[in-house]
Protein backbone atom coordinates (compact mmCIF):
# COMPACT_ATOMS: atom_id res chain seq x y z
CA UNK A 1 0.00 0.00 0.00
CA UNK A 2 1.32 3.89 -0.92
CA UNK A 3 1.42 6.79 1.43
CA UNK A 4 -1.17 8.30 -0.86
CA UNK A 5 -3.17 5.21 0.01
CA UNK A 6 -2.67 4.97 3.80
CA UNK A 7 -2.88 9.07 4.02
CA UNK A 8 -6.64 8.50 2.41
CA UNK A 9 -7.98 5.87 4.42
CA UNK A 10 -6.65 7.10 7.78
CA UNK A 11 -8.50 10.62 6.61
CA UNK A 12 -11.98 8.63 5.11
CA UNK A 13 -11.88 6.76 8.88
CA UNK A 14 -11.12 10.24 10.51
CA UNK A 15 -8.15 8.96 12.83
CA UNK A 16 -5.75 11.62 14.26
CA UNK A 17 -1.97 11.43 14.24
CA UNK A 18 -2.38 10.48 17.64
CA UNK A 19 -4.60 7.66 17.45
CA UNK A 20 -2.33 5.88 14.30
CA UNK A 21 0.84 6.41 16.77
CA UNK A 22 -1.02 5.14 19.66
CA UNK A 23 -2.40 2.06 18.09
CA UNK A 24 0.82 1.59 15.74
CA UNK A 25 3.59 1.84 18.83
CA UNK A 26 5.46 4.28 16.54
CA UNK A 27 6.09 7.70 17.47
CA UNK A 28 3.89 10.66 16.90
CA UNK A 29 6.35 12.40 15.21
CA UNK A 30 7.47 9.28 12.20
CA UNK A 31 3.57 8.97 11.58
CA UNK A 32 3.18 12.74 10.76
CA UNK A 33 6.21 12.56 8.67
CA UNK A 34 5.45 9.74 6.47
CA UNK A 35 1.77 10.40 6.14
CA UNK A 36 2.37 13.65 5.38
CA UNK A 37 4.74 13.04 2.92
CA UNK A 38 8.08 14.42 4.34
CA UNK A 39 9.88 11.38 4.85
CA UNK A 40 10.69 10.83 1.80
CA UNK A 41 12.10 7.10 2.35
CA UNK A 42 10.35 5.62 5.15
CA UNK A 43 10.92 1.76 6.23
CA UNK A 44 8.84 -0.81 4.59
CA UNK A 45 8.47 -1.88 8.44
CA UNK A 46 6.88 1.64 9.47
CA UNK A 47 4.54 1.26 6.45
CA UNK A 48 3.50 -2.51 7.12
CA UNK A 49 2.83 -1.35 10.44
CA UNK A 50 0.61 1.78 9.50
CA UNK A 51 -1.36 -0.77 6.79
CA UNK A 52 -1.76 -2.91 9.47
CA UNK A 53 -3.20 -0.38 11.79
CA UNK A 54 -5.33 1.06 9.15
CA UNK A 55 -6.82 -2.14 7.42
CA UNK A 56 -7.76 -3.69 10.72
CA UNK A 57 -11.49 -4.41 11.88
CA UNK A 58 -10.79 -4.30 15.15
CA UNK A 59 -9.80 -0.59 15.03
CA UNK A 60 -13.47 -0.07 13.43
CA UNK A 61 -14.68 2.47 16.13
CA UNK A 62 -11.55 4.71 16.88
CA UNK A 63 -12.39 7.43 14.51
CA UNK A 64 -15.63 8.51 15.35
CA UNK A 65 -17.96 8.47 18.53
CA UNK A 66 -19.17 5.83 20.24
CA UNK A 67 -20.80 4.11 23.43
CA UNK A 68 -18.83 2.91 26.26
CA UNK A 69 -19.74 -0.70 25.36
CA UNK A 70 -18.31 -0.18 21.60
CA UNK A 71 -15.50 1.80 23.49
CA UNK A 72 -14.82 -1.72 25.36
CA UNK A 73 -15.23 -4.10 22.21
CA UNK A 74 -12.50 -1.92 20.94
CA UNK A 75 -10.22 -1.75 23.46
CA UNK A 76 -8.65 -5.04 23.17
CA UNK A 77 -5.49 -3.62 20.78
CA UNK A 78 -2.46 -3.41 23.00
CA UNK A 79 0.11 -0.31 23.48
CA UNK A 80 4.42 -1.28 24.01
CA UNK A 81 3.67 -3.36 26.42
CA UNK A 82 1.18 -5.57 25.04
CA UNK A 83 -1.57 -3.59 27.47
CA UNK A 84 -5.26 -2.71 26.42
CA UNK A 85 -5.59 1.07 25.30
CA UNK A 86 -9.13 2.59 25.60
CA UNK A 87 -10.07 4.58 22.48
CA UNK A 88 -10.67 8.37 22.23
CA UNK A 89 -12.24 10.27 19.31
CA UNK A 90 -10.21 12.11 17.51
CA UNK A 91 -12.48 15.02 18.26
CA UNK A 92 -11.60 14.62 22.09
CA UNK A 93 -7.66 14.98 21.13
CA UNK A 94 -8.42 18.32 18.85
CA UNK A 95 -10.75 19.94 21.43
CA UNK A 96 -7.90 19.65 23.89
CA UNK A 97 -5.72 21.62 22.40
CA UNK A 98 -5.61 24.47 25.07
CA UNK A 99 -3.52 27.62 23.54
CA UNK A 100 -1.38 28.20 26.41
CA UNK A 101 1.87 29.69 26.13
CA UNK A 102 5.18 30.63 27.37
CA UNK A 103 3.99 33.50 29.14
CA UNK A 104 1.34 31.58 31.01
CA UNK A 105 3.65 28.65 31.92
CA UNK A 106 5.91 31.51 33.42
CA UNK A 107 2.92 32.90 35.08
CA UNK A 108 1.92 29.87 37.04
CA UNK A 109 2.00 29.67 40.87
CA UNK A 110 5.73 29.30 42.34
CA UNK A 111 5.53 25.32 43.18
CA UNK A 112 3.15 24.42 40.75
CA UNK A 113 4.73 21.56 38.50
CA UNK A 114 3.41 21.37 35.07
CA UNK A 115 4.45 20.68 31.68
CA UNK A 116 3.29 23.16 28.18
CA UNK A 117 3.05 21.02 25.26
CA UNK A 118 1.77 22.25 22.00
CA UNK A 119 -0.29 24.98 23.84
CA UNK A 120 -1.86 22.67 26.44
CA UNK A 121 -0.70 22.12 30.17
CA UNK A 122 -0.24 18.65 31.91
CA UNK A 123 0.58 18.24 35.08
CA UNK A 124 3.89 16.63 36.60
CA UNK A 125 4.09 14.11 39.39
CA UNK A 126 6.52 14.83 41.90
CA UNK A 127 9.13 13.22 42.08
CA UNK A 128 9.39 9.86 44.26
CA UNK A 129 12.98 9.19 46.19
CA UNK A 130 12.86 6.07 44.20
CA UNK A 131 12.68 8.34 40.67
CA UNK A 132 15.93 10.50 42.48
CA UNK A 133 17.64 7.21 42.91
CA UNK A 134 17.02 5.95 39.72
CA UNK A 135 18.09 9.39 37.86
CA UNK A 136 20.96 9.75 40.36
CA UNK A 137 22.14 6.56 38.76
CA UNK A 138 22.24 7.35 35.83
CA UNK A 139 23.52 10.67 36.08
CA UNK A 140 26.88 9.79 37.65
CA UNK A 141 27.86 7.36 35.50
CA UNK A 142 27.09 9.63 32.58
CA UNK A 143 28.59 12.66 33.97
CA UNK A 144 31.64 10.39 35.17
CA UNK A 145 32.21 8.70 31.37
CA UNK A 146 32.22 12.41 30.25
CA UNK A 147 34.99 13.33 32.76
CA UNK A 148 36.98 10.60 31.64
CA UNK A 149 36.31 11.51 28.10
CA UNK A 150 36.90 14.82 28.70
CA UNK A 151 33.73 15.34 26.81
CA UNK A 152 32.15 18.98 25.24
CA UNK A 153 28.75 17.55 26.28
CA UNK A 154 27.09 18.26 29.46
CA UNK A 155 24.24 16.43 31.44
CA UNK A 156 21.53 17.77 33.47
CA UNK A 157 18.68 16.52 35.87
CA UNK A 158 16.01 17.81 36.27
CA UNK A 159 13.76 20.35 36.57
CA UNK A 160 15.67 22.12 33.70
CA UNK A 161 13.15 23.70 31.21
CA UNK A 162 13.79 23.07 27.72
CA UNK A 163 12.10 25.34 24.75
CA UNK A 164 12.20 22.22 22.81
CA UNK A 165 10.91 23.76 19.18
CA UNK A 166 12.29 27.31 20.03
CA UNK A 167 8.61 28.62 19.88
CA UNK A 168 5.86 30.01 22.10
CA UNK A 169 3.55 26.89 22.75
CA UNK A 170 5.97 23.95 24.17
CA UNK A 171 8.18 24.00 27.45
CA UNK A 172 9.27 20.39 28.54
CA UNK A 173 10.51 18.88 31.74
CA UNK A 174 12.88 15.88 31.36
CA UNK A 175 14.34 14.03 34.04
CA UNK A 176 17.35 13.87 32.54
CA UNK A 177 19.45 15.11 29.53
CA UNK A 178 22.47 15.57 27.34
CA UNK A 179 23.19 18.90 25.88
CA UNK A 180 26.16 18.53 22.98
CA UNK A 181 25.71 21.88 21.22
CA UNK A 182 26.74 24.71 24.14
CA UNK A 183 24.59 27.16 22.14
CA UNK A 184 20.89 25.50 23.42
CA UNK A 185 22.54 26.56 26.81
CA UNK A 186 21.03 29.56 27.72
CA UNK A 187 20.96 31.09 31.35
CA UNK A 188 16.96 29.90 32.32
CA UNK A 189 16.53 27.38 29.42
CA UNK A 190 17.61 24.87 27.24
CA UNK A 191 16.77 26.08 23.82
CA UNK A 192 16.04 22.85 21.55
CA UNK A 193 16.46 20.01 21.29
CA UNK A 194 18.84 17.90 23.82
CA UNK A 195 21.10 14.63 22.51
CA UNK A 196 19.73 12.54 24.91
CA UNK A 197 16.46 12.67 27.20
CA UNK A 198 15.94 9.93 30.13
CA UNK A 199 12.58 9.77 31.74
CA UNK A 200 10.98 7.62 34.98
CA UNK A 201 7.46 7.11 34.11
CA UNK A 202 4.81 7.43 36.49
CA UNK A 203 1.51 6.61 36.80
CA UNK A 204 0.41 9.84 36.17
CA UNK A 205 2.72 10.65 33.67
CA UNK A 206 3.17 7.61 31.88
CA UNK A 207 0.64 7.71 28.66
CA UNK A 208 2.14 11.07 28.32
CA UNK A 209 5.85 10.10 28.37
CA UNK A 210 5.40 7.38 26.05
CA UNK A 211 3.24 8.51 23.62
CA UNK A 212 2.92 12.73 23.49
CA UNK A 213 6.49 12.98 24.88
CA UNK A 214 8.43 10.99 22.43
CA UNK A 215 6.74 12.31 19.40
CA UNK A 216 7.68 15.50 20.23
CA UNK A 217 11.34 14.54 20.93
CA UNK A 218 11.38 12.63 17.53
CA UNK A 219 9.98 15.27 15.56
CA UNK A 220 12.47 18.37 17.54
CA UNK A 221 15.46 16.25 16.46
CA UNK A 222 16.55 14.35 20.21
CA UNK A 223 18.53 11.68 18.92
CA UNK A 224 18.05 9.19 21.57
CA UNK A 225 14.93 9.04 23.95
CA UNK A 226 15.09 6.18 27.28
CA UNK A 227 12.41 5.70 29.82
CA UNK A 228 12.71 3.63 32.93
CA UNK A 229 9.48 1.99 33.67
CA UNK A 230 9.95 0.86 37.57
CA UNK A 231 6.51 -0.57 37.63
CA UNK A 232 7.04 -2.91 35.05
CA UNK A 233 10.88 -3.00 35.71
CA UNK A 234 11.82 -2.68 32.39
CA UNK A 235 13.09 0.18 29.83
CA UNK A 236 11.84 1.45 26.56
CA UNK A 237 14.25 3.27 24.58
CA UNK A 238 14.27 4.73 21.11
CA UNK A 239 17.47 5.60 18.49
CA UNK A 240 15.95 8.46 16.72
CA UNK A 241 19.12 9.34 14.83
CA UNK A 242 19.13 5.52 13.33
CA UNK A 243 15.90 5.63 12.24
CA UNK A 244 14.65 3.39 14.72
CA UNK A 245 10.85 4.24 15.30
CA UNK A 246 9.76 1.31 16.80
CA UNK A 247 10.22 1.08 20.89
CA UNK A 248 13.08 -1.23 22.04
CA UNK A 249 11.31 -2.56 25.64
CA UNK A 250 13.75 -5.07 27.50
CA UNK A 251 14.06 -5.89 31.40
CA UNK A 252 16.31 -4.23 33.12
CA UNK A 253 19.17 -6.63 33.55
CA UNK A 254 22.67 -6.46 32.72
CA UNK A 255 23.92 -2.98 31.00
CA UNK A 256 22.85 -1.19 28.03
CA UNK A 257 25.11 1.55 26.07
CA UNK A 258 23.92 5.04 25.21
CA UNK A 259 23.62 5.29 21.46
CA UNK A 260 24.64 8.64 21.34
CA UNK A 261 28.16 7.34 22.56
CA UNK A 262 28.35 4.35 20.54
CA UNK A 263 27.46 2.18 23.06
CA UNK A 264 30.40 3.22 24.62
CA UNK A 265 28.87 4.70 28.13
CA UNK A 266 27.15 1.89 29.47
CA UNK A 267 24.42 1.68 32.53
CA UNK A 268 24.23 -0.81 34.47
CA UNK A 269 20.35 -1.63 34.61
CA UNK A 270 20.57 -4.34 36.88
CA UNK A 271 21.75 -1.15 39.48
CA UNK A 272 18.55 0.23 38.49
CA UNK A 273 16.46 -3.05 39.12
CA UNK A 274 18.05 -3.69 42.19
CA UNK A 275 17.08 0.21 43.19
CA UNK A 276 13.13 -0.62 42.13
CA UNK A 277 13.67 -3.86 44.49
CA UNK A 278 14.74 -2.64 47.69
CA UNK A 279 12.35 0.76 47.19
CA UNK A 280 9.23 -2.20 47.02
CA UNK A 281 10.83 -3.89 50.22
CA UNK A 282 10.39 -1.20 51.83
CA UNK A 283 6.84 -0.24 51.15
């Protein structure tokens, strides 16, 4: 099937960008390109995927509205981790779409801990000691590999604020994050896109960080995206700059090399497992 014919029946079953990514486990940000034509040479495995998405029954309901029961029958097709995702119209996603800006993210209440993403708000968790053990982690054997190195990148934890597409309407929040290009370093801001952006999901933050959060990071040109799932004790990671669209999810066992570094700079994710274990024994 062409992109001309996948762009026409995802518009004649009125799915949004969203929905496709959702349903697909691809990122936001590769859907929009290749059904909107500017990829130019996308993977026969992205396109399999999409026609797979968009020529199955089961997804019969997702573009339009519907009952809670038909909502139900529906939600049977899984997410990265093989789980059920509900369906939402594609009206729902459009009519959230808030029109915030900078300004007002500036404005809000000292304390308050939210994210601005394509002119909408969403709210942050805050943060667990078993999130600042986990980043903590991480962070020193990054920042210690670049010592070594004597590396021109630089790593940060969060909260740093990062203008991610240099506009008006998007201000995120990473946990964590590699800077390689001192220019983006301003004095109050990171100002586009990092290298390298580590997140801890959440409960409340997860659906965001997964799907919302790494299409934008795909599309602003973050070459490498990781997120530590402690609840499921495993971590998702994606090699933008390879092409690699499709969510790598493995447990977290062993040690895994940052991309970015040619595998080079290597966690050690059974540290991080063994972290998630003694935080549940003590619960």
């Amino acid at each position: 099937m062409t992109v001309e014919e996948l762009r026409s029946l995802k518009e004649k079953k009125g799915y949004s960008f969203v929905q496709v990514a959702d349903c697909c486990g691809i990122s936001i940000g590769t859907v929009v390109a290749v059904l909107s034509g500017k990829s130019k040479n996308p993977r026969q495995a992205t396109l399999d995927a999409l026609e797979k998405m968009l020529t199955d029954p089961k997804y019969e309901y997702l573009g339009r509205t519907y009952t809670y029961e038909e909502k139900a029958r529906a939600g049977h097709y899984t997410n990265v981790y093989g789980e059920p995702i509900l369906l939402e119209p594609a009206a729902e996603y459009r009519a959230k779409r808030a029109g915030k800006t900078i300004e007002d993210y500036y404005a809000l209440p000292e304390g308050e801990r939210k994210e601005l993403i394509d002119g909408k708000f969403y709210d942050m968790a805050s943060p667990t000691i078993l999130h600042q053990e986990l980043i903590a982690a991480v962070l020193g054997t990054i920042g210690e590999y670049i010592r070594k190195k004597k590396g021109k990148c630089q790593v940060f934890f969060g909260p740093v604020d990062v203008q991610l597409d240099e506009d008006d309407d998007t201000m995120l929040v990473p946990d964590l994050l590699i800077v390689c290009d001192p220019d983006k370093i301003r004095k109050k801001v990171i100002f586009g896109a990092p290298d390298f952006v580590l997140e801890v999901l959440s409960p409340s933050t997860r659906s965001k960080d997964l799907f919302i959060k790494a299409g934008k990071y795909d599309e602003a040109g973050v070459r490498e995206y990781w997120m530590i799932d402690p609840v499921k004790k495993v971590l998702i990671s994606y090699n933008f700059a390879q092409g690699e669209y499709f969510s790598q999810v493995e447990a977290l066992k062993g040690k895994k090399g940052l991309a970015i570094y040619g595998g080079d700079c290597k966690i050690d994710l059974s540290e991080l497992a063994e972290l998630i274990e003694n935080a549940e024994a003590k619960e």
